[in-house]
Structure formats: C-alpha cells, structure tokens
Protein backbone atom coordinates (compact mmCIF):
# COMPACT_ATOMS: atom_id res chain seq x y z
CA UNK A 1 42.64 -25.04 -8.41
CA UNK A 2 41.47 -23.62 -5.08
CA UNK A 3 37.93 -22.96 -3.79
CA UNK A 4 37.03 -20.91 -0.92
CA UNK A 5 33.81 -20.25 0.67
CA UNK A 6 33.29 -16.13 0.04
CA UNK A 7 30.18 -15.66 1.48
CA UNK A 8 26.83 -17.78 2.97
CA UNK A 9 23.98 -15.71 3.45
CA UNK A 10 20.31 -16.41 4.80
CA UNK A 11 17.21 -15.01 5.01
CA UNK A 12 15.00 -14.38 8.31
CA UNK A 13 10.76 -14.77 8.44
CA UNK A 14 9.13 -12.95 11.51
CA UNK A 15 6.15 -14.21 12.75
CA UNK A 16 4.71 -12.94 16.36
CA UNK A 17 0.56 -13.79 15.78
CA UNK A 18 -0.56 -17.64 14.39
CA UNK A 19 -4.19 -17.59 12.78
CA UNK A 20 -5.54 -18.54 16.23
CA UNK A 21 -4.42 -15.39 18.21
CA UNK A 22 -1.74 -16.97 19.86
CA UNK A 23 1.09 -14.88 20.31
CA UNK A 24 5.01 -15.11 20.83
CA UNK A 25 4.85 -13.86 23.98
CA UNK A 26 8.13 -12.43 24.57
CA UNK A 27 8.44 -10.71 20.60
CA UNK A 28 4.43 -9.15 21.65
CA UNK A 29 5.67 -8.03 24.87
CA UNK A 30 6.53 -4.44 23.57
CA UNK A 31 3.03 -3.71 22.52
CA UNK A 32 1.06 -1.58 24.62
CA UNK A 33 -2.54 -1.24 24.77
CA UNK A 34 -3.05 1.99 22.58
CA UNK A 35 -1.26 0.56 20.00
CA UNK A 36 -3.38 -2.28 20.08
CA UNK A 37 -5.90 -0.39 20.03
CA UNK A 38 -5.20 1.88 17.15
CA UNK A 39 -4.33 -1.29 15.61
CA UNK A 40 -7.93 -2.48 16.23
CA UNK A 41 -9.51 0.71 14.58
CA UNK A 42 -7.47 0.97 11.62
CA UNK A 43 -7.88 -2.94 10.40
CA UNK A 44 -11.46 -2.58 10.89
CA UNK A 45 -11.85 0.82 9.29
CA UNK A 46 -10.13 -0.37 6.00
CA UNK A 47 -11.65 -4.25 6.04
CA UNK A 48 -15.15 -1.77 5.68
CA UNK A 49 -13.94 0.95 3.73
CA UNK A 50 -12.62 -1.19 1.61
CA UNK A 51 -16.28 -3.43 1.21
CA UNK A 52 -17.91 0.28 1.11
CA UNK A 53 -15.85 0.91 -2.13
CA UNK A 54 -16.13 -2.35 -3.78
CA UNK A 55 -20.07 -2.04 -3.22
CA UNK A 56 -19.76 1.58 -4.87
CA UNK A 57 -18.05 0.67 -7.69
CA UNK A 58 -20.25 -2.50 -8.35
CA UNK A 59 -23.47 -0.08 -8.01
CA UNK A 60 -21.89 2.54 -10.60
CA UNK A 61 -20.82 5.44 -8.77
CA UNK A 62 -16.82 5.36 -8.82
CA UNK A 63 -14.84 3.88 -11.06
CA UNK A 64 -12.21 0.67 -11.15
CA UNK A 65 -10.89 -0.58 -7.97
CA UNK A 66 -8.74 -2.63 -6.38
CA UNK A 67 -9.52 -4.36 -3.28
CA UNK A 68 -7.11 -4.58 -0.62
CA UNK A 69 -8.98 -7.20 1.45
CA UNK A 70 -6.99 -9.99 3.28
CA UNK A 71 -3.77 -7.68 3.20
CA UNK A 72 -5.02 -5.64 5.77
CA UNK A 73 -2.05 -6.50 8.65
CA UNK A 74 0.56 -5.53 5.36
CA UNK A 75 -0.61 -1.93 5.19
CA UNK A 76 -1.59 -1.28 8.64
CA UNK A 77 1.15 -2.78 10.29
CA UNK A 78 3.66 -0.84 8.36
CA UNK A 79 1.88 2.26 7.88
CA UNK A 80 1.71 2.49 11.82
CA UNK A 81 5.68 2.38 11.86
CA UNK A 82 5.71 5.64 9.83
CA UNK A 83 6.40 9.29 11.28
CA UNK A 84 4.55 12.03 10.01
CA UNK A 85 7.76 13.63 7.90
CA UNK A 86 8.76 10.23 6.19
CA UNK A 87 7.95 9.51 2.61
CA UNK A 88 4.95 7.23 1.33
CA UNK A 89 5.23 6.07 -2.31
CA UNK A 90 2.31 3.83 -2.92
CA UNK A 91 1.28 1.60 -5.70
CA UNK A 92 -2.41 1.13 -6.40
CA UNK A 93 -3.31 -1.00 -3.50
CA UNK A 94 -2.17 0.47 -0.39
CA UNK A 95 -5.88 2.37 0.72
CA UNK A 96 -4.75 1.31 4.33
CA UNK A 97 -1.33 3.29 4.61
CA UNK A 98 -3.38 6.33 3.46
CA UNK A 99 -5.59 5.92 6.37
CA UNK A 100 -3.15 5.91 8.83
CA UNK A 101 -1.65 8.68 7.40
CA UNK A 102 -4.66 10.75 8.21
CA UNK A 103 -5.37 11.34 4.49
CA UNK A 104 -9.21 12.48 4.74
CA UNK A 105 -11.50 9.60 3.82
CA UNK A 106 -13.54 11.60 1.54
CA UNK A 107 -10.64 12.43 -0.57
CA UNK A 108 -9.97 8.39 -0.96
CA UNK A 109 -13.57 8.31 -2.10
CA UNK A 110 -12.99 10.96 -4.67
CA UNK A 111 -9.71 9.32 -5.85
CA UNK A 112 -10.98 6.17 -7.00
CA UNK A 113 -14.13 8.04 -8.47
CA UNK A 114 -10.53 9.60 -10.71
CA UNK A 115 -10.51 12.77 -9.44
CA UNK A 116 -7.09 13.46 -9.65
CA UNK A 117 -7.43 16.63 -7.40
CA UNK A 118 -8.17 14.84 -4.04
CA UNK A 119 -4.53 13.22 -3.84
CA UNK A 120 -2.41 15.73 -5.18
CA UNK A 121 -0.66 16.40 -2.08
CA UNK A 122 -3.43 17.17 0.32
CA UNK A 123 -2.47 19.17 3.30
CA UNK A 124 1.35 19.82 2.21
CA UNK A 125 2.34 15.66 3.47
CA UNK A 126 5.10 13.28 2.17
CA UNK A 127 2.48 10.72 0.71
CA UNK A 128 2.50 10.22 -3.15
CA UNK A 129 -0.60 9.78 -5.42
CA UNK A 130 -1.50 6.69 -6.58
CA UNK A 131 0.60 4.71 -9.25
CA UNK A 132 -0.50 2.61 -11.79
CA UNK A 133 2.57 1.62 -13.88
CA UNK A 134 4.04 -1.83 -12.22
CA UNK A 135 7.83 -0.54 -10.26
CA UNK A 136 7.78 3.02 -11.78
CA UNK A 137 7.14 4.61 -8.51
CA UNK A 138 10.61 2.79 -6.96
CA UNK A 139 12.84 4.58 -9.06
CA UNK A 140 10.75 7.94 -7.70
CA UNK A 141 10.75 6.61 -4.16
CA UNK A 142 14.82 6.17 -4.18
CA UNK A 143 15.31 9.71 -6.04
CA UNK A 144 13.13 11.13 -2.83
CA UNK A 145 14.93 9.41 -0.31
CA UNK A 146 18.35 10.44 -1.93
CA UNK A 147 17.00 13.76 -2.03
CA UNK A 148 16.47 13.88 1.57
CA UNK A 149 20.28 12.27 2.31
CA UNK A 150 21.33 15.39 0.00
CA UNK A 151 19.89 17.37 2.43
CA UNK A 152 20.66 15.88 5.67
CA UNK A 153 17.13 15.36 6.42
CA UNK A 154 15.87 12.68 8.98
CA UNK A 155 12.95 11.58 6.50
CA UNK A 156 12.93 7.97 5.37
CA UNK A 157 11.17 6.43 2.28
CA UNK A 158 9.03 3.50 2.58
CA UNK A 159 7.87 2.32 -1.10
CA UNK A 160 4.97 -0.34 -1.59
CA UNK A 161 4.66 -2.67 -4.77
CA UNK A 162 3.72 -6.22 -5.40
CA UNK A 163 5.52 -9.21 -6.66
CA UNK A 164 4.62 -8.33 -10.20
CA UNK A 165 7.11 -5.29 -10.04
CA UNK A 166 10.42 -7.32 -8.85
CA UNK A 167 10.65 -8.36 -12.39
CA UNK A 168 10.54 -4.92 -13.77
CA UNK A 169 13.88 -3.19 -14.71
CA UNK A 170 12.88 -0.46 -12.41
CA UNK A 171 12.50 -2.57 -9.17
CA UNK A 172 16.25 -3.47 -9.57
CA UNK A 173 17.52 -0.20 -10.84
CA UNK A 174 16.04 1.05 -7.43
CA UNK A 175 17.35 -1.18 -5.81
CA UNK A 176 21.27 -1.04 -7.08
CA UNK A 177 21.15 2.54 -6.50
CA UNK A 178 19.78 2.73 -2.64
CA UNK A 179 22.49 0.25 -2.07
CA UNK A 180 25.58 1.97 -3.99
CA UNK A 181 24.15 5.67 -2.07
CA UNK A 182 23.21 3.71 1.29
CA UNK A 183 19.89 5.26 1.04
CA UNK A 184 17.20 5.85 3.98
CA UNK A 185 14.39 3.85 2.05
CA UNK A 186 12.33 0.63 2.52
CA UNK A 187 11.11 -1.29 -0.18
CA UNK A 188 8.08 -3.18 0.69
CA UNK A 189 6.98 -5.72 -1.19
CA UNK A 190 3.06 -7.41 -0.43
CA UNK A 191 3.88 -10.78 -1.79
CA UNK A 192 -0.18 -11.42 -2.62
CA UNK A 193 0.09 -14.82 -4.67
CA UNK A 194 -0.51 -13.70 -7.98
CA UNK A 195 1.03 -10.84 -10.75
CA UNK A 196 -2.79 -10.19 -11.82
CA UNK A 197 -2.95 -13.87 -12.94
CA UNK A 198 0.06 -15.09 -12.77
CA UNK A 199 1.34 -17.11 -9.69
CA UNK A 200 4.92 -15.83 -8.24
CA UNK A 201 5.90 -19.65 -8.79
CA UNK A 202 5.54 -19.05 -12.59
CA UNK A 203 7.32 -15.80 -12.28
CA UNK A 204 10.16 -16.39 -10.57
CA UNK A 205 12.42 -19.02 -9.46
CA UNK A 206 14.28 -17.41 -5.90
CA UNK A 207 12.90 -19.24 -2.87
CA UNK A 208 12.02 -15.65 -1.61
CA UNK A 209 11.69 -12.29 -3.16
CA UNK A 210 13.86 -11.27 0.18
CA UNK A 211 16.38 -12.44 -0.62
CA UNK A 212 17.04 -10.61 -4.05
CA UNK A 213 18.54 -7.50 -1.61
CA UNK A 214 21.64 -9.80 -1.20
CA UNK A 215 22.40 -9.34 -4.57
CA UNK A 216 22.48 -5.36 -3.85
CA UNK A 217 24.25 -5.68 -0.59
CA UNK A 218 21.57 -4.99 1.82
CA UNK A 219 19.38 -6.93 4.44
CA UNK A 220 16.14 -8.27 2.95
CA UNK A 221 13.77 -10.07 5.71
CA UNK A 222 10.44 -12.27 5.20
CA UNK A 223 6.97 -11.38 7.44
CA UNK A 224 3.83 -12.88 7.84
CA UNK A 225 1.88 -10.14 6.18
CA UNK A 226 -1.65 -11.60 7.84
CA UNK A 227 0.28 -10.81 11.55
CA UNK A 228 -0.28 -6.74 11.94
CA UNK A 229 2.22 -7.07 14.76
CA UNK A 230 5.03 -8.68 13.11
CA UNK A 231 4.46 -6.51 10.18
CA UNK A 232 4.74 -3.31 12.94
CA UNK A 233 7.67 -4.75 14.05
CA UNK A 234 9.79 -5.59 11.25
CA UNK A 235 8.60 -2.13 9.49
CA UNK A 236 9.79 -0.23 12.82
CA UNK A 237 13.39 -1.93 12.79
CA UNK A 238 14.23 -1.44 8.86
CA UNK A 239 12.93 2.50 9.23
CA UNK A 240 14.80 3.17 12.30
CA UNK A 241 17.71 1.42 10.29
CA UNK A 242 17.45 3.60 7.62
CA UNK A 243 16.93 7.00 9.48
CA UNK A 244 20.41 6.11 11.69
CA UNK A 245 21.98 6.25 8.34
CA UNK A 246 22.52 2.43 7.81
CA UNK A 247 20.58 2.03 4.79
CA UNK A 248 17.85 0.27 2.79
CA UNK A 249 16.10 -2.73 3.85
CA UNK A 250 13.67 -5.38 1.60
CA UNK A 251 10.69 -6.58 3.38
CA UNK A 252 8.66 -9.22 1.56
CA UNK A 253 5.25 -9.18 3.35
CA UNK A 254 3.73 -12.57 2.69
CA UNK A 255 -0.03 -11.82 2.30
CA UNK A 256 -2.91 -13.07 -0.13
CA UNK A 257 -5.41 -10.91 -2.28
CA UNK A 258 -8.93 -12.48 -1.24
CA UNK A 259 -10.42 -9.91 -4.04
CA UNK A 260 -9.89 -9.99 -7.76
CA UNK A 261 -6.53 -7.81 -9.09
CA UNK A 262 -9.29 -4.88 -9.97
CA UNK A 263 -12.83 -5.01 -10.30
CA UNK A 264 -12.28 -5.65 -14.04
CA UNK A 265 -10.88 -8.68 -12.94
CA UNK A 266 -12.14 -12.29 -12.42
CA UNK A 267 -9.73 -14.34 -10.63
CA UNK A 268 -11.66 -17.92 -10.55
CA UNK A 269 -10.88 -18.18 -14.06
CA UNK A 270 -7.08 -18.70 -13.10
CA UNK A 271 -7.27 -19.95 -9.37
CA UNK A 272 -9.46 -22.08 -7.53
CA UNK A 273 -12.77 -21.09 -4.62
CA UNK A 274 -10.90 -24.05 -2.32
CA UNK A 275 -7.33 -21.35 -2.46
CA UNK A 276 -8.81 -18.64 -2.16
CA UNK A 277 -11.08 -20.29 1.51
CA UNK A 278 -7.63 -21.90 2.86
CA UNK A 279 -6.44 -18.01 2.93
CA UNK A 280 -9.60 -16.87 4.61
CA UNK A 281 -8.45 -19.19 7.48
CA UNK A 282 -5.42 -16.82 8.04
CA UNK A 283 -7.83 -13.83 7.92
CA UNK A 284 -5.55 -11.05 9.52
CA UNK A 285 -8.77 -8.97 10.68
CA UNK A 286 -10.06 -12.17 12.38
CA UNK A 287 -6.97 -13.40 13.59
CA UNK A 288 -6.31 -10.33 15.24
CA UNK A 289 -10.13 -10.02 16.82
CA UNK A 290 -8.98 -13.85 18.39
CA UNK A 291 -6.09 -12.17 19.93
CA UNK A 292 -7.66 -9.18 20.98
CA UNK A 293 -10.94 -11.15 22.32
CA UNK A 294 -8.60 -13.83 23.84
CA UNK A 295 -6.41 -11.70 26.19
CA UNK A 296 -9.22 -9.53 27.16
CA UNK A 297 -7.10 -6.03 25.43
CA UNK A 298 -10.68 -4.47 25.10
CA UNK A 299 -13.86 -4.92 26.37
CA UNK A 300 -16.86 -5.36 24.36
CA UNK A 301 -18.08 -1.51 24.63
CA UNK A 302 -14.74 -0.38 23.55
CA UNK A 303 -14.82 -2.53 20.26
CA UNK A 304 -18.43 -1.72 19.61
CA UNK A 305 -17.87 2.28 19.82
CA UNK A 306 -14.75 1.09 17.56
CA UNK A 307 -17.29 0.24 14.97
CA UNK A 308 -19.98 2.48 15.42
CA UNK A 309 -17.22 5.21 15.03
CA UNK A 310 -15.86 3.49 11.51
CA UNK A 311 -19.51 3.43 10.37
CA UNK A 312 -20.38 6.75 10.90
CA UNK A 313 -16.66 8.27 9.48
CA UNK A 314 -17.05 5.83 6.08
CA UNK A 315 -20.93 7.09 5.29
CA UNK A 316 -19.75 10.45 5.80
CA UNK A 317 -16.96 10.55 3.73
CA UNK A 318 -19.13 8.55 0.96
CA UNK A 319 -21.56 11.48 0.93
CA UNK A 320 -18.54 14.38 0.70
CA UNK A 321 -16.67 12.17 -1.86
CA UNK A 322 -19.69 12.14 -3.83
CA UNK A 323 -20.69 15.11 -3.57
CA UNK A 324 -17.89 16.92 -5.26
CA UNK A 325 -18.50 19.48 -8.52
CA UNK A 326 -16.68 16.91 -11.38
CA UNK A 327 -13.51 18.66 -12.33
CA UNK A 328 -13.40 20.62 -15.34
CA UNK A 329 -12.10 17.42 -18.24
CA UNK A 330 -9.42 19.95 -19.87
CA UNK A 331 -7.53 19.80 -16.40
CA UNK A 332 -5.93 16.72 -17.57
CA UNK A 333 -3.33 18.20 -19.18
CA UNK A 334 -2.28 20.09 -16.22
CA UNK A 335 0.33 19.48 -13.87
CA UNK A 336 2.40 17.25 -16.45
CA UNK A 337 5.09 19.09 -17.28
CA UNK A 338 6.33 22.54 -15.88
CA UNK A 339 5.92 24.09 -19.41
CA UNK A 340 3.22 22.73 -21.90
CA UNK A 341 4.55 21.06 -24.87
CA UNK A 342 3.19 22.04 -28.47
CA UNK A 343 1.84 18.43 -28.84
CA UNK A 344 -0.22 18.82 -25.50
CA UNK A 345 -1.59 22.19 -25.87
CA UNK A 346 -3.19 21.40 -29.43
CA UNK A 347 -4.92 18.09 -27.87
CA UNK A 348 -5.64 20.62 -24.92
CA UNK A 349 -6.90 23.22 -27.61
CA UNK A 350 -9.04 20.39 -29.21
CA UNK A 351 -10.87 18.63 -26.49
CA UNK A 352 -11.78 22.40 -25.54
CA UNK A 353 -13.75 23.14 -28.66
CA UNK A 354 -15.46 19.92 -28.85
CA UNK A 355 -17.27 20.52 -25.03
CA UNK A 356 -18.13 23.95 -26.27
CA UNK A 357 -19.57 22.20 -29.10
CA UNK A 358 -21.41 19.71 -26.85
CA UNK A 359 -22.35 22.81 -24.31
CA UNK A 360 -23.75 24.27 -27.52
CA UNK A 361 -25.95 21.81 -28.07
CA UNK A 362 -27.18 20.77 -25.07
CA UNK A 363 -28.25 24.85 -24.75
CA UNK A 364 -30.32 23.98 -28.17
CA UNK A 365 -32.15 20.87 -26.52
C-alpha cells in the first residue's frame, strides 16, 4: 500500500497594531494620514453611538439591541475597504459598516426603534437591511455576488456573521457555491467568543474558523479584529482579490463582545467580570488612541473637533430618529412577497378591523 502526501495547507493571522500602539512598522507604512484620520472619526463615532443606543434602549425609547462595543476595529476596518458600488450584507451587529457607508444616522436610530422603513434601501445603495436569522443572509449575499458575475459587473460582496452561523447549513452552502462559481464575495466572520452563550470552544472543534475555506477550495486568513489597521488591510487584499476575478476569501476577525448578545441578554450568568476586563485591555478604540497619541498623527485640537463633531451628529440624529410619525402597523405585511398570498391578506384584513375597533373607541373616551 502506498501513501503520498496530496496536499498540506496552513492558515495565516495578520496583526499590524499590539494593545500598546506599537505598530509593525513596515506592514503600517502604507497608511496615510487621512486614513488615519477617518479611521479616528469612525471608531469614535460608533464606540458613542453605540453607548447613545444602549442608553436609549435601557431608558425605553427604542427597542432590543445589540451592542457592538469592543468590535469596533472589525467593522470599521473592513467597512473602510469597501467602494461605494460593492455589496453589504449585514447580520444584526454590524452598526459600524453602516456608518461608513454613509447610511444617515437618524435612520440607524429609527431602525432599532423597528421601523422597518428607515433601512429599506435608503438612497438607491448596495447595503442590505438588517438580518436576524443566524447564516440566512450568506446564501443571499452569494446569490448577489453571482448576480453581479452574471452581469459582468465590478461589484464585490462582503457578508458579515458571527461564529454562531458557521455551524448553520447555510454558512456552508454559501460557501460550496462561491467556490464551485469563483464568486467576487467575502465572507467575514467577527469571531466574538461566544454563540449568545455558548463559547466557540464548545461549538466547534477546528483550531480556526479560517480554515474551514480549505475545505471549499479557497483562501481563508485569521486578523486581529481589535487592530483597525490589520483589519483594513486584510479586507482591502481579499476585495481586490475578488473584484480581479480570483474569487472568495474567509476572514475570521478575532474580536470579543464586551456587551451582552442583546439587551435581553445577561452574559455574567455564563462568563466571568475577570474575561470580560482581560478583553478591555485589548480595547481597539484605546489601542488605537495609544497609536494615534504616540506618533503624534493628530494634534489635540484635531481629536477634540473629532469629538465635538460626533457629539453634535449623534444628538441630532437621536432627535430626527425619534421624531418620526410611527408607521402605519398594517404595513407589515408589505413588501413580502411580490403578490399577497390569501393567508396574508386575511391576517392583513384582520389586524385592520381590530385598530378601527380600537380607533373607535378611543373616539368614545
């Protein structure tokens, strides 16, 4: 019996910024300072969005949500690497990627207050509304991107989702078929710690989640997710892969959730306070203030305006998110299918004539 060797494979982890702000200098070389800069707005505009929704949910005045703090360099880093024309198929967490995708802020505000009407395709642009089923949205991100191959576009698809979803049959259904049609798409994975409460060690048994786009035939890479400019970096090269026609790329971002999955959620009840501080050591807004602070990229007046700027944008798109006439309930049913079913239009039919009833009698009071 003879054995050969058939194939030895590997996988790569990127790391340009340590949780001092010390740099690679030669990988951070490429960087100039308007990217930093832009870099420096956008972390700092979501780390406070993000604590402006949180506090507006815990006060009563939108609904759900799901923090994105401590995964900050994840979603800015890559979002940055997008073009205007490429595809953005999000998950539930990706608030940052929005904001560098110039989504208006008060239309964020209205989404997580569930007003489906602010994300529906604002402004005619490639990004997706939020998705709340785990790996759903790859299967949609890999029929876009093969619809723009059909069509000899220059778009790619970038697709976010968390650990959680690589075990779904979707993830790897995606997957198999960017490979087989050498698809421009990137699936981006923001390895967080935890599937809601369940660790990725308990979930899995691969060494990396990179390394499952071997099994497809494609290059899967590892990234600190904490470093926004090895995140930029690694996002860049896989797009520009993809849009030269060589095909799909994994990224597995590794990040950590400081927040709870949701705000339904309680995570000390299945990890510890002293996990969740060793994290806040590799804060990637702080990390990145080190580096900034440390090779003198802006002066203090430039960071303050930087803030006073972020301040002024978030309370004003609080106020216009808020402010919004609530959407008539019965336009739920819209928008679902191209022609309403029979089952659809009676529940349609039946939640009208119960408001009139309740319109009725609030007239009487």
């Amino acid at each position: 019996m003879a054995q050969e060797q058939v194939g030895q494979f590997g996988i790569n982890h990127v790391s340009i910024l340590d949780k001092d702000g010390n740099v690679d200098e030669k990988l951070a070389s490429g960087f100039t300072k308007e990217q930093i800069s832009e870099m420096y707005y956008y972390l700092n505009l979501l780390r406070k969005f993000d604590e402006k929704l949180f506090n507006l949910q815990r006060s009563g005045k939108i609904g759900t949500y799901a923090q994105t703090r401590g995964q900050e360099a994840s979603e800015i880093g890559s979002g940055l690497a997008l073009k205007e024309n490429d595809w953005f198929v999000p998950s539930f967490r990706e608030l940052g990627i929005y904001l560098t995708r110039g989504t208006p802020k008060n239309l964020l505000v209205q989404a997580w207050n569930g007003d489906t009407r602010a994300l529906g395709n604002p402004n005619h642009t490639h990004n997706l509304s939020l998705s709340i089923p785990i790996a759903s949205q790859c299967v949609h991100a890999t029929g876009i991107a093969w619809a723009s191959k059909i069509k000899k576009e220059k778009d790619v698809t970038i697709v976010y989702f968390g650990e959680g979803a690589t075990s779904e049959g979707d993830f790897h259904e995606a997957m198999n078929f960017a490979a087989v049609f050498n698809l421009p798409i990137v699936f981006f994975c923001q390895r967080n710690g935890w599937s809601i409460s369940t660790p990725t060690n308990k979930e899995m048994k691969t060494e990396t989640i990179a390394q499952k786009a071997i099994a497809y035939g494609f290059k899967g890479i590892q990234v600190d997710g904490n470093d926004v400019l090895a995140v930029n970096k690694v996002t860049s090269q896989a797009i520009e892969k993809a849009r030269s026609g060589d095909g799909p790329t994994l990224i597995e971002s590794i990040t950590y959730r400081m927040g709870d999955h949701t705000t339904s959620d309680d995570s000390l009840k299945y990890r510890s306070q002293e996990e969740i501080n060793e994290w806040k050591l590799k804060d990637p807004v702080v990390r990145f203030e080190k580096y900034v602070t440390k090779n003198n990229i802006l002066s203090e007046e430039e960071k303050n305006n930087m803030h006073q700027t972020i301040e002024k944008e978030i309370n004003e798109a609080v106020e216009q998110g808020l402010g919004v006439e609530k959407p008539d309930p019965a336009q739920m049913f819209e928008d679902v299918f191209a022609k309403m079913p029979e089952m659809l239009q009676e529940q349609k039919e039946e939640l009208l004539a119960e408001l009139e009833i309740i319109k009725n009698q609030e007239e009487e009071e």
